[in-house]
PDB file of N, CA and C in Angstrom:
ATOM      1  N   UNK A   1     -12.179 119.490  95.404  1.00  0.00           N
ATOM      2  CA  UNK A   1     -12.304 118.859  94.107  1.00  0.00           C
ATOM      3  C   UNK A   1     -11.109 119.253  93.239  1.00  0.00           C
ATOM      4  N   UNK A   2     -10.733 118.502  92.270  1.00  0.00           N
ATOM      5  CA  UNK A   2      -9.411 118.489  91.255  1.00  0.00           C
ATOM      6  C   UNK A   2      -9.620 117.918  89.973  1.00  0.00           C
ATOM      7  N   UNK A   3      -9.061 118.517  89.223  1.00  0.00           N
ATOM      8  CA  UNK A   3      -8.852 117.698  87.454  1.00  0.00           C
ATOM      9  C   UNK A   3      -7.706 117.094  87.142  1.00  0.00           C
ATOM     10  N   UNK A   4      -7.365 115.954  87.473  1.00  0.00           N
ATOM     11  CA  UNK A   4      -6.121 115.737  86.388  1.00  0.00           C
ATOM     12  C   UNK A   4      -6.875 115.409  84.850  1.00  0.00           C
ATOM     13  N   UNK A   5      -6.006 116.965  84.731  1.00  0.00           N
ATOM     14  CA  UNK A   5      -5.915 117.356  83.143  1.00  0.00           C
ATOM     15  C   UNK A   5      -4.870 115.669  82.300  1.00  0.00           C
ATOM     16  N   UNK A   6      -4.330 114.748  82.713  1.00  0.00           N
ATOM     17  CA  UNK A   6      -3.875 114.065  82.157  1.00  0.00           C
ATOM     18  C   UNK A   6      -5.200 112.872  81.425  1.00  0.00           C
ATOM     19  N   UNK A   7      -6.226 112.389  82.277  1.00  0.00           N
ATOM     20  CA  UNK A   7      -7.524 112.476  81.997  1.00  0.00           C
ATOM     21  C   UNK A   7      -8.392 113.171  81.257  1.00  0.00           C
ATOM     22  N   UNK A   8      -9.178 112.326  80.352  1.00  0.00           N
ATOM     23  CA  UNK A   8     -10.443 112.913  79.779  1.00  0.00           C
ATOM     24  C   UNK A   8     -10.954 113.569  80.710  1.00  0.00           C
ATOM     25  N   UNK A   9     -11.280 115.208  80.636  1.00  0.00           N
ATOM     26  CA  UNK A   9     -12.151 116.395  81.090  1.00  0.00           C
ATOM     27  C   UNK A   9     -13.262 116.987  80.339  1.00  0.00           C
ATOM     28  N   UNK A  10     -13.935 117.638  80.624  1.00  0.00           N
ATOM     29  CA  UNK A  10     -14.690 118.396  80.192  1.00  0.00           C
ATOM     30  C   UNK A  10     -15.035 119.779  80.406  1.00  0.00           C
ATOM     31  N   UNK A  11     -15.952 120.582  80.006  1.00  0.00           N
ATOM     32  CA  UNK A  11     -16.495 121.760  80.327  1.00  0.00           C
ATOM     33  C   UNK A  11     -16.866 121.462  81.700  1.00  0.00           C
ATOM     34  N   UNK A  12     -17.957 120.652  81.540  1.00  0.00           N
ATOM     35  CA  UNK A  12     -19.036 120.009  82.985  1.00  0.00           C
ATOM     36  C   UNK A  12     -17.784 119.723  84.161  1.00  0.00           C
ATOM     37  N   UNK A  13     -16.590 119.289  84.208  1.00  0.00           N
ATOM     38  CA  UNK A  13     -15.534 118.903  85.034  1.00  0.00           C
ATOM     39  C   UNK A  13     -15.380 120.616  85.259  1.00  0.00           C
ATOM     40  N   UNK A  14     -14.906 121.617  84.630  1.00  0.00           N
ATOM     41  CA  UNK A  14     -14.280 122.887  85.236  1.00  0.00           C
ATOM     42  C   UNK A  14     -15.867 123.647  85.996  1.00  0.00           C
ATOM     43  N   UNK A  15     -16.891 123.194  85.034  1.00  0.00           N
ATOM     44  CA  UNK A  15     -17.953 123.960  85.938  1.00  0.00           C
ATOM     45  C   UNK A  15     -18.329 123.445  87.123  1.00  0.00           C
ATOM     46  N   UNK A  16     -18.248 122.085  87.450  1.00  0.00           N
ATOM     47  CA  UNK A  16     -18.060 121.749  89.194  1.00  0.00           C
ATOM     48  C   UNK A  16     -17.172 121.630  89.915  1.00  0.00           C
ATOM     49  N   UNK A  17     -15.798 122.360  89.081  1.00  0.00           N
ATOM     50  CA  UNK A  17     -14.663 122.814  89.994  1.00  0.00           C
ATOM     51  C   UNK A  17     -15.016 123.989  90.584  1.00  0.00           C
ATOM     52  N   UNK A  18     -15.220 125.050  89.464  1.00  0.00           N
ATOM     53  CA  UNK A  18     -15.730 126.235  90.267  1.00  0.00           C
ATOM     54  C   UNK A  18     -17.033 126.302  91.055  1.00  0.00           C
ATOM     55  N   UNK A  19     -17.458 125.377  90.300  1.00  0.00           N
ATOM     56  CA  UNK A  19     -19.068 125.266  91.547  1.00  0.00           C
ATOM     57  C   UNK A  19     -18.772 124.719  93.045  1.00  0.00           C
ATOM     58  N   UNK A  20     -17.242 123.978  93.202  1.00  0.00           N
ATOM     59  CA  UNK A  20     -17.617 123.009  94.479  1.00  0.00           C
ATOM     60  C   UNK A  20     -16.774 124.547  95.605  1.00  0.00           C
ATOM     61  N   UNK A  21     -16.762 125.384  95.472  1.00  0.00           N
ATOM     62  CA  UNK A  21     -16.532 126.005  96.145  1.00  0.00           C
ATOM     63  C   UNK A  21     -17.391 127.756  96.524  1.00  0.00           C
ATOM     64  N   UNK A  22     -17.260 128.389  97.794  1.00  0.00           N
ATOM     65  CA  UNK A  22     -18.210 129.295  97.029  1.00  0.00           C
ATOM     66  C   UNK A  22     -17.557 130.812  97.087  1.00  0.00           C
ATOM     67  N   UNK A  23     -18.128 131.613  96.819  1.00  0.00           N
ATOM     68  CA  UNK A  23     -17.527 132.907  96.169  1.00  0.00           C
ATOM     69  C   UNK A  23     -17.175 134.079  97.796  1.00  0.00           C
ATOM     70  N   UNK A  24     -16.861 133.453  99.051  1.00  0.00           N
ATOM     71  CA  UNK A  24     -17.373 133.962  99.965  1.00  0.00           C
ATOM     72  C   UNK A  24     -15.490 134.559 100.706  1.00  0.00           C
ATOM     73  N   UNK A  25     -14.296 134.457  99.455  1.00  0.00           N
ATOM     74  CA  UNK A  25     -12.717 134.398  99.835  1.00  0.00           C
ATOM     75  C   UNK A  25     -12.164 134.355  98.647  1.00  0.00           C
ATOM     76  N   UNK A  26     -10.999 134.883  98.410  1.00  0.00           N
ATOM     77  CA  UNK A  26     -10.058 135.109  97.313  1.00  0.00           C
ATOM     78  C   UNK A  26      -9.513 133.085  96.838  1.00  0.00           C
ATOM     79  N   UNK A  27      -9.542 133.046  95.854  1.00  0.00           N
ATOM     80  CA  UNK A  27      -9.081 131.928  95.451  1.00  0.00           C
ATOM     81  C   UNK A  27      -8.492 132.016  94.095  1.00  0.00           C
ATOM     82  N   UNK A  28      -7.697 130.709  93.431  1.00  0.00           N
ATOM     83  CA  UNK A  28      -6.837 130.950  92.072  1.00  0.00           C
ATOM     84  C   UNK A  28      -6.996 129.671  91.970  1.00  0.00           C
ATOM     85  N   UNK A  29      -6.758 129.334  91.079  1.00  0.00           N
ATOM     86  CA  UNK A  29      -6.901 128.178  89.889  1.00  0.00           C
ATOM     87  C   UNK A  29      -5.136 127.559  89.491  1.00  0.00           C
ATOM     88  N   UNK A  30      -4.858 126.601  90.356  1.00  0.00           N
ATOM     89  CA  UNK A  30      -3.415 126.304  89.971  1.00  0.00           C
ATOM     90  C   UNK A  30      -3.085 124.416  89.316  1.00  0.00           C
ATOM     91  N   UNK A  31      -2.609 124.839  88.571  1.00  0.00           N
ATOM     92  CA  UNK A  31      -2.008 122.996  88.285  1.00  0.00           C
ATOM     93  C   UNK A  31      -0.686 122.838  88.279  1.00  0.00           C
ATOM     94  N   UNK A  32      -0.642 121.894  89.297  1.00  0.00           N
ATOM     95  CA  UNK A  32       0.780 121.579  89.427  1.00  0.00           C
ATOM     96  C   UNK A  32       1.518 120.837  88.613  1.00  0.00           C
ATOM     97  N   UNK A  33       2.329 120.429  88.848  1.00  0.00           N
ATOM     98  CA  UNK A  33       3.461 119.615  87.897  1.00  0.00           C
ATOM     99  C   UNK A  33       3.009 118.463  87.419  1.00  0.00           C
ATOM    100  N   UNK A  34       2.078 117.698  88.150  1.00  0.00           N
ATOM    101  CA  UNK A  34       1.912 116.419  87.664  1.00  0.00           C
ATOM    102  C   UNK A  34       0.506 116.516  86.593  1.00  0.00           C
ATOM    103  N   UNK A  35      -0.145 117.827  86.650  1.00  0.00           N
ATOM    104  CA  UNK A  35      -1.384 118.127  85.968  1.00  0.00           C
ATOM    105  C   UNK A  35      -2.919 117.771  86.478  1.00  0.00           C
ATOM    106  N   UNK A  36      -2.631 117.767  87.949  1.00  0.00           N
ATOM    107  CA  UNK A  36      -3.450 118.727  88.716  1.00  0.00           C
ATOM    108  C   UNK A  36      -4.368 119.762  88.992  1.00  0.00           C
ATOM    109  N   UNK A  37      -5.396 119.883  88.805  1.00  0.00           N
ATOM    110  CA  UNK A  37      -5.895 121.446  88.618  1.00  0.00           C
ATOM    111  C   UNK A  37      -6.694 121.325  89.741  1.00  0.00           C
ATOM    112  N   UNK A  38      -6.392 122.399  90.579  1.00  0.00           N
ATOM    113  CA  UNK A  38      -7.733 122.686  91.725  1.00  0.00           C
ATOM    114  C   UNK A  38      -7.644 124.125  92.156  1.00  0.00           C
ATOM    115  N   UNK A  39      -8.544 124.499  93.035  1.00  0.00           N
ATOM    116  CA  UNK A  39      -8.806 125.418  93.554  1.00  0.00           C
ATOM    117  C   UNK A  39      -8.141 125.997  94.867  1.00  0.00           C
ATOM    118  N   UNK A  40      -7.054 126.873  94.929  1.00  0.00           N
ATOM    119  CA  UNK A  40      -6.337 126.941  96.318  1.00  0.00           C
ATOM    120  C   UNK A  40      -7.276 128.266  97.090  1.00  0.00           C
ATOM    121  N   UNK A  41      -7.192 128.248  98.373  1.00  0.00           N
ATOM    122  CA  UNK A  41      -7.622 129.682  98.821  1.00  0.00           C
ATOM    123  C   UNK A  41      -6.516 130.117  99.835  1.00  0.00           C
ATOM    124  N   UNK A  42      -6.605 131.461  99.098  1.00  0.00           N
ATOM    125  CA  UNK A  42      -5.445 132.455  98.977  1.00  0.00           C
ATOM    126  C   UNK A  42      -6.099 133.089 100.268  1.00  0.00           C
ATOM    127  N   UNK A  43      -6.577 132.498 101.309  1.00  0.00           N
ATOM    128  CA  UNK A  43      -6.961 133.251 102.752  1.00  0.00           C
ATOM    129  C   UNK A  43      -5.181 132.244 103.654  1.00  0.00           C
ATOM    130  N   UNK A  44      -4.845 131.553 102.877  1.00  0.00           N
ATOM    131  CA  UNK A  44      -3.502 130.651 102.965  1.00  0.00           C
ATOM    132  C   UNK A  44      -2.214 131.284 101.857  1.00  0.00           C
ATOM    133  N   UNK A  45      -1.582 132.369 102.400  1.00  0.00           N
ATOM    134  CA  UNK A  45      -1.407 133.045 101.171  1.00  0.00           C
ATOM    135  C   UNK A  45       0.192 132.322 100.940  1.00  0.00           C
ATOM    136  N   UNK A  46       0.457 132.315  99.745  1.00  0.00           N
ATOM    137  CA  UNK A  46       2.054 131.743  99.331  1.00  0.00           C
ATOM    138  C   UNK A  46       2.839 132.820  99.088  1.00  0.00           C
ATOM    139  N   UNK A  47       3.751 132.330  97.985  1.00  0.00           N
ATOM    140  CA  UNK A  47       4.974 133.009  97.855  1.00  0.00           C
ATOM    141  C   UNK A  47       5.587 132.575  96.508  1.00  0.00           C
ATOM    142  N   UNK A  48       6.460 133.631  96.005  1.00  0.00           N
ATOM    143  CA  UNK A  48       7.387 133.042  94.658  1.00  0.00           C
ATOM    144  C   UNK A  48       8.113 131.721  95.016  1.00  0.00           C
ATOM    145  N   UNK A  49       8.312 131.363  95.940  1.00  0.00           N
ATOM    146  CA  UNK A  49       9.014 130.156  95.614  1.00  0.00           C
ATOM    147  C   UNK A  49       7.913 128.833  95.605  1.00  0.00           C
ATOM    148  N   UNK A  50       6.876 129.073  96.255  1.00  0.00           N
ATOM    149  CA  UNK A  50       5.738 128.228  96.332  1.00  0.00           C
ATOM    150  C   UNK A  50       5.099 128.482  94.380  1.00  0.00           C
ATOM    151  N   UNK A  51       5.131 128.939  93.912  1.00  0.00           N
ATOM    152  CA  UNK A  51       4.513 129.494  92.748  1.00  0.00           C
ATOM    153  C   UNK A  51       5.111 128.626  91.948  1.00  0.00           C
ATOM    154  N   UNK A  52       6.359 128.479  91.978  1.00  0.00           N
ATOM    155  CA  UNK A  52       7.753 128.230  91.315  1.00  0.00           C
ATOM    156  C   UNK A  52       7.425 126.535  91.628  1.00  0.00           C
ATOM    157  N   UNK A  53       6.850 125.819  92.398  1.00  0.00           N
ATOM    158  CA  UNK A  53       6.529 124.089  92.268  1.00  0.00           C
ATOM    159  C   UNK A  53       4.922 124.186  91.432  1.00  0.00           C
ATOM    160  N   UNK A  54       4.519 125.144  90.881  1.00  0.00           N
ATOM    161  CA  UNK A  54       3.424 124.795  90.416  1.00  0.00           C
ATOM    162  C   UNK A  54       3.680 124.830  88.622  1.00  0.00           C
ATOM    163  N   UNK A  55       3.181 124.071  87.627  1.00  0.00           N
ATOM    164  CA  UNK A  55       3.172 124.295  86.832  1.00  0.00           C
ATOM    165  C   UNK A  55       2.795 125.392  85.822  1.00  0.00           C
ATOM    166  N   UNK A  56       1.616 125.910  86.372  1.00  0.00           N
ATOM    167  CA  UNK A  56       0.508 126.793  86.212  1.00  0.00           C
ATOM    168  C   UNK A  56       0.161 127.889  87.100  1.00  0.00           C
ATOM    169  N   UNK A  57      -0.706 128.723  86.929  1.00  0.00           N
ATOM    170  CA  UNK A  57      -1.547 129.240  88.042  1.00  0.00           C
ATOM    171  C   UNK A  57      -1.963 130.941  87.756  1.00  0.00           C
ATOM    172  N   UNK A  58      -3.248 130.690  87.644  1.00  0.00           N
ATOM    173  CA  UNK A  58      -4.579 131.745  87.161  1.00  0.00           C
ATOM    174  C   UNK A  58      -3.890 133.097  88.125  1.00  0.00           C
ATOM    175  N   UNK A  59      -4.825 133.822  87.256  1.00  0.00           N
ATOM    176  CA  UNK A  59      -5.025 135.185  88.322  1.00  0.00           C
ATOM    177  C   UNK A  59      -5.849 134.636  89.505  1.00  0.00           C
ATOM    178  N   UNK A  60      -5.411 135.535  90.652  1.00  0.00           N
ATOM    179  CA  UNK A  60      -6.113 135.625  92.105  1.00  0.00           C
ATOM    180  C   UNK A  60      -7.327 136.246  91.477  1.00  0.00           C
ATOM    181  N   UNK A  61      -8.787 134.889  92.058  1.00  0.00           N
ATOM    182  CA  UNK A  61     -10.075 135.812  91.768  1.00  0.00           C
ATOM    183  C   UNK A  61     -10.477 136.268  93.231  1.00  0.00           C
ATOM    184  N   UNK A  62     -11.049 137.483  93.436  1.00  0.00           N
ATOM    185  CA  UNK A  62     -11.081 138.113  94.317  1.00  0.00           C
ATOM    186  C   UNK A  62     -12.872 137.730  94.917  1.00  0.00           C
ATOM    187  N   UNK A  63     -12.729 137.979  96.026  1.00  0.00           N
ATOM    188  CA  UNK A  63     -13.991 137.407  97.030  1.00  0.00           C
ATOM    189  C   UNK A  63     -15.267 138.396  96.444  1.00  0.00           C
ATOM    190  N   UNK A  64     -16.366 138.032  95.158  1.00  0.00           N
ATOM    191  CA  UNK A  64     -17.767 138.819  95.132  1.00  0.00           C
ATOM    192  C   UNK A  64     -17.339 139.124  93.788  1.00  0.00           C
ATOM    193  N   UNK A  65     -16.417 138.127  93.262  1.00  0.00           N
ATOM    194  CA  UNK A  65     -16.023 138.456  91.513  1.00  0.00           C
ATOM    195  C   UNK A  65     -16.993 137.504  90.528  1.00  0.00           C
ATOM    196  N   UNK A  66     -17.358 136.576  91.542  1.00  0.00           N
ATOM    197  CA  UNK A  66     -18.208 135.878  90.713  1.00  0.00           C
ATOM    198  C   UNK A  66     -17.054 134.348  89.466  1.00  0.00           C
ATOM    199  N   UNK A  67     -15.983 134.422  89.771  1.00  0.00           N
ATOM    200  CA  UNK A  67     -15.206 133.429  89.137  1.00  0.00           C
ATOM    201  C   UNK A  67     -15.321 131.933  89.627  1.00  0.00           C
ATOM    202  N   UNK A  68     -16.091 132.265  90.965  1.00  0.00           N
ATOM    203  CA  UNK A  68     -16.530 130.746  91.299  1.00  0.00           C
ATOM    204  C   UNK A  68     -17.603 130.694  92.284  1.00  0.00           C
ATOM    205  N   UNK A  69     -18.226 129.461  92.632  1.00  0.00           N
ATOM    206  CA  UNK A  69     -19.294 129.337  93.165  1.00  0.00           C
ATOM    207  C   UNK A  69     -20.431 129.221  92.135  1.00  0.00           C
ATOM    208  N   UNK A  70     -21.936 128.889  92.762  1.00  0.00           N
ATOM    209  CA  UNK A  70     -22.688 128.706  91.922  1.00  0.00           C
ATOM    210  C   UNK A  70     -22.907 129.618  90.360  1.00  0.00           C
ATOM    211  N   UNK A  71     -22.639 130.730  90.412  1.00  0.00           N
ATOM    212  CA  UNK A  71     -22.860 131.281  89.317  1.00  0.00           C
ATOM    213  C   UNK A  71     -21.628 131.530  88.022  1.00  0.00           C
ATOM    214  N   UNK A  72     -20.611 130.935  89.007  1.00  0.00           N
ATOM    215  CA  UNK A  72     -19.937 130.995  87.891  1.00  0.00           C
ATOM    216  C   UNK A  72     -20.253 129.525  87.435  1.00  0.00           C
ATOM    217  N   UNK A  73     -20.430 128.197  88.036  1.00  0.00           N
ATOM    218  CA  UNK A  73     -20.401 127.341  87.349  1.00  0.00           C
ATOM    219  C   UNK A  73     -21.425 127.253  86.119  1.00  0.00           C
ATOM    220  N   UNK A  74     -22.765 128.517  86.649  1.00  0.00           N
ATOM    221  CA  UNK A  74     -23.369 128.432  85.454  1.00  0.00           C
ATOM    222  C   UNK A  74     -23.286 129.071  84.421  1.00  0.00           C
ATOM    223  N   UNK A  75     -22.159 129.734  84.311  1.00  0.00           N
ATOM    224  CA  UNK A  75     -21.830 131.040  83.195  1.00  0.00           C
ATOM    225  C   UNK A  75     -21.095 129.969  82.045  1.00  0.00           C
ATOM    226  N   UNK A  76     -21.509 129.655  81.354  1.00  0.00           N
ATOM    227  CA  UNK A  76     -21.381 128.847  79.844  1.00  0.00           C
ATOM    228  C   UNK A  76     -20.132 129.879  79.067  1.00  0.00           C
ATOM    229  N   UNK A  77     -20.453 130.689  79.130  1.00  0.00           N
ATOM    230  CA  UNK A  77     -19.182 131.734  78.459  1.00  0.00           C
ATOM    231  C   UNK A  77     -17.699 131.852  79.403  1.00  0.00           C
ATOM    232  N   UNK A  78     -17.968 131.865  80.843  1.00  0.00           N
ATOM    233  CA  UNK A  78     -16.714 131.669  81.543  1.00  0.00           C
ATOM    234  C   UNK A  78     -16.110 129.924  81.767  1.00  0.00           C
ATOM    235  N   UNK A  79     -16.778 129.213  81.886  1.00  0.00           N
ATOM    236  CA  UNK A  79     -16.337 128.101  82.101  1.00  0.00           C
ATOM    237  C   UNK A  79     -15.858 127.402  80.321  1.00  0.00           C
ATOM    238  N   UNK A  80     -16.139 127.982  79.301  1.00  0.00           N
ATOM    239  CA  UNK A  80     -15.596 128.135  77.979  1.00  0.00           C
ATOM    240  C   UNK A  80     -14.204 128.554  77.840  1.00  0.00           C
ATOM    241  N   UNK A  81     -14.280 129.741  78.448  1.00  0.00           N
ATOM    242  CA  UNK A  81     -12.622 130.513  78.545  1.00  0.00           C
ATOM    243  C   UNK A  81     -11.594 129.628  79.402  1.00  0.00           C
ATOM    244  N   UNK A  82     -12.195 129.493  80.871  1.00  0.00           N
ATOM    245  CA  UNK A  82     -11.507 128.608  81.884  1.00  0.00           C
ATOM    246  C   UNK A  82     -10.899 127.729  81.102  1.00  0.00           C
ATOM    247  N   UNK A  83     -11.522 126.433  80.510  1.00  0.00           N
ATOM    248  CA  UNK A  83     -11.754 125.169  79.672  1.00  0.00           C
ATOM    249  C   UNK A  83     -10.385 125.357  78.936  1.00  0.00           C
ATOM    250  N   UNK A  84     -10.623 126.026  77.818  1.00  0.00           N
ATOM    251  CA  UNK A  84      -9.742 126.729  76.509  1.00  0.00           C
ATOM    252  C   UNK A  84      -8.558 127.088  77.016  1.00  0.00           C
ATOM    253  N   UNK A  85      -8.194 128.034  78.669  1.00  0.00           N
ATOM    254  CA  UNK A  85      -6.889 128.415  79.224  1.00  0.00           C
ATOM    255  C   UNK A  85      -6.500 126.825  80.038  1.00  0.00           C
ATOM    256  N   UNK A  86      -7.095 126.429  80.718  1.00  0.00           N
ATOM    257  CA  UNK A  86      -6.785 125.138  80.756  1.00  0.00           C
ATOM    258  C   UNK A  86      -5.921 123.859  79.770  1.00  0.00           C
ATOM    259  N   UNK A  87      -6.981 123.960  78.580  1.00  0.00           N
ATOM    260  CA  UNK A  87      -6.324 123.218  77.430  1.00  0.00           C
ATOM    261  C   UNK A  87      -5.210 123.635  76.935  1.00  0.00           C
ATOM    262  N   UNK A  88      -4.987 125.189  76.664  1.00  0.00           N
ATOM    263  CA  UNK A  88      -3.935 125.843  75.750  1.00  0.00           C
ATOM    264  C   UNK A  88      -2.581 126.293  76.702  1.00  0.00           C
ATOM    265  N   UNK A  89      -3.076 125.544  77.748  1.00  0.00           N
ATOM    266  CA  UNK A  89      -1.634 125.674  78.921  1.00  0.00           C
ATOM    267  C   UNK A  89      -1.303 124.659  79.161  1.00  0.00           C
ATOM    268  N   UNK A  90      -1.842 123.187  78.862  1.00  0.00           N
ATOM    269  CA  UNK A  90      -1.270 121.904  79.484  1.00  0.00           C
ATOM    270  C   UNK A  90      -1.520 120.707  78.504  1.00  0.00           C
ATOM    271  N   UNK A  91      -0.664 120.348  78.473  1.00  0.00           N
ATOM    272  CA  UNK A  91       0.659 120.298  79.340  1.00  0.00           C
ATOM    273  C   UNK A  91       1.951 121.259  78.969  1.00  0.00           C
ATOM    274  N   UNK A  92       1.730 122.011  77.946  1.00  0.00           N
ATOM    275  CA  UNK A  92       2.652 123.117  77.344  1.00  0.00           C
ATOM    276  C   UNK A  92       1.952 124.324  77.781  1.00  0.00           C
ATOM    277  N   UNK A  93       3.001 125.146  78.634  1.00  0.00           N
ATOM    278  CA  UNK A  93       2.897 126.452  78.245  1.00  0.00           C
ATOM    279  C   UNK A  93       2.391 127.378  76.825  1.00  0.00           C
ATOM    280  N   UNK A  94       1.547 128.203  76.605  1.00  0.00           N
ATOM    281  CA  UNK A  94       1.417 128.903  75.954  1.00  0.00           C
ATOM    282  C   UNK A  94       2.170 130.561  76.080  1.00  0.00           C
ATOM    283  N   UNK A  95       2.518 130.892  76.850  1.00  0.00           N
ATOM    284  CA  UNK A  95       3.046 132.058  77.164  1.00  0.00           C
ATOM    285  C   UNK A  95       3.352 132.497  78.470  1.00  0.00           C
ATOM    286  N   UNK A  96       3.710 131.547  79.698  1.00  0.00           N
ATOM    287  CA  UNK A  96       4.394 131.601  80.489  1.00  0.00           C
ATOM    288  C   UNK A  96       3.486 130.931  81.759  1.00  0.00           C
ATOM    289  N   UNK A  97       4.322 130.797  82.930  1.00  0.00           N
ATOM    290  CA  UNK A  97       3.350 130.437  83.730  1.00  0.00           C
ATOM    291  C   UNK A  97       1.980 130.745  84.706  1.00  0.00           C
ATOM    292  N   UNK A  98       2.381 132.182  84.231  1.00  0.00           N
ATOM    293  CA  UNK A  98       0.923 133.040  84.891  1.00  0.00           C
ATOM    294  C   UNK A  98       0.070 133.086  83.878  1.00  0.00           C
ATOM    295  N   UNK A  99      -1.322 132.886  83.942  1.00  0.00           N
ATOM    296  CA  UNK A  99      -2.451 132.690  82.736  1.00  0.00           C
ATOM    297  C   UNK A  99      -3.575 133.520  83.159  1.00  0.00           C
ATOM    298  N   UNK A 100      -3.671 134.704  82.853  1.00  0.00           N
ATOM    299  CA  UNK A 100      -5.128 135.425  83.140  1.00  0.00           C
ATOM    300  C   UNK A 100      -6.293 135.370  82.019  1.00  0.00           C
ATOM    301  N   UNK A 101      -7.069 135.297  82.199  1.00  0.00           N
ATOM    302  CA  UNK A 101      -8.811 135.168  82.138  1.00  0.00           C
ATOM    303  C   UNK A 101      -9.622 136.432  81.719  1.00  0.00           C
ATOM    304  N   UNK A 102      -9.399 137.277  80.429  1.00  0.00           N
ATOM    305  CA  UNK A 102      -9.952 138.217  79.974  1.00  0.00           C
ATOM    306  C   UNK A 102     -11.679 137.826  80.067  1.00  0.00           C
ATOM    307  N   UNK A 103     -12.664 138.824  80.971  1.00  0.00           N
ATOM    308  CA  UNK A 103     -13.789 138.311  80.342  1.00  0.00           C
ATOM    309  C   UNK A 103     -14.573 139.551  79.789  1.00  0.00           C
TER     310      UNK A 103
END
């Protein structure tokens, strides 16, 4: 599953992003250039120059963190933050291209 953020989104859109996958492997949250947003798993691991075609791209959430899968899609307070780092990164940078997720 994917968002183009160039499209009307929602909360409900990032909470069945993180829902369509489950919490069972390291994964990150990347949007690419064209404004893109999906879910990569980092069991496929990249590199700075791979980083460097993406527009964006979250902290690595780690496998039993709870940043995705069913419970995160139901956490109303994380899929708020997600939403908000989403919005306040695209299509402009807010402060560079790595974006972490205080919760």
């Amino acid at each position: 599953m994917a968002i183009d953020l160039n499209l009307e989104w929602t909360n409900a859109d990032v909470s069945a992003l993180l829902g369509s996958v489950g919490d069972d492997r390291d994964w990150r949250l990347e949007v690419d250039k064209s404004g893109i947003a999906a879910l990569h798993d980092k069991t496929a691991p990249t590199d700075a120059s791979y980083d460097q075609t993406l527009h964006c791209f979250f902290e690595t959430w780690h496998q039993g963190t709870d940043f995705v899968g069913p419970s995160a899609a139901s956490d109303k307070g994380l899929v708020g933050k997600i939403t908000q780092a989403l919005r306040d990164n695209y299509p402009d940078l807010k402060a560079g291209q790595f974006v972490f997720i205080s919760t």
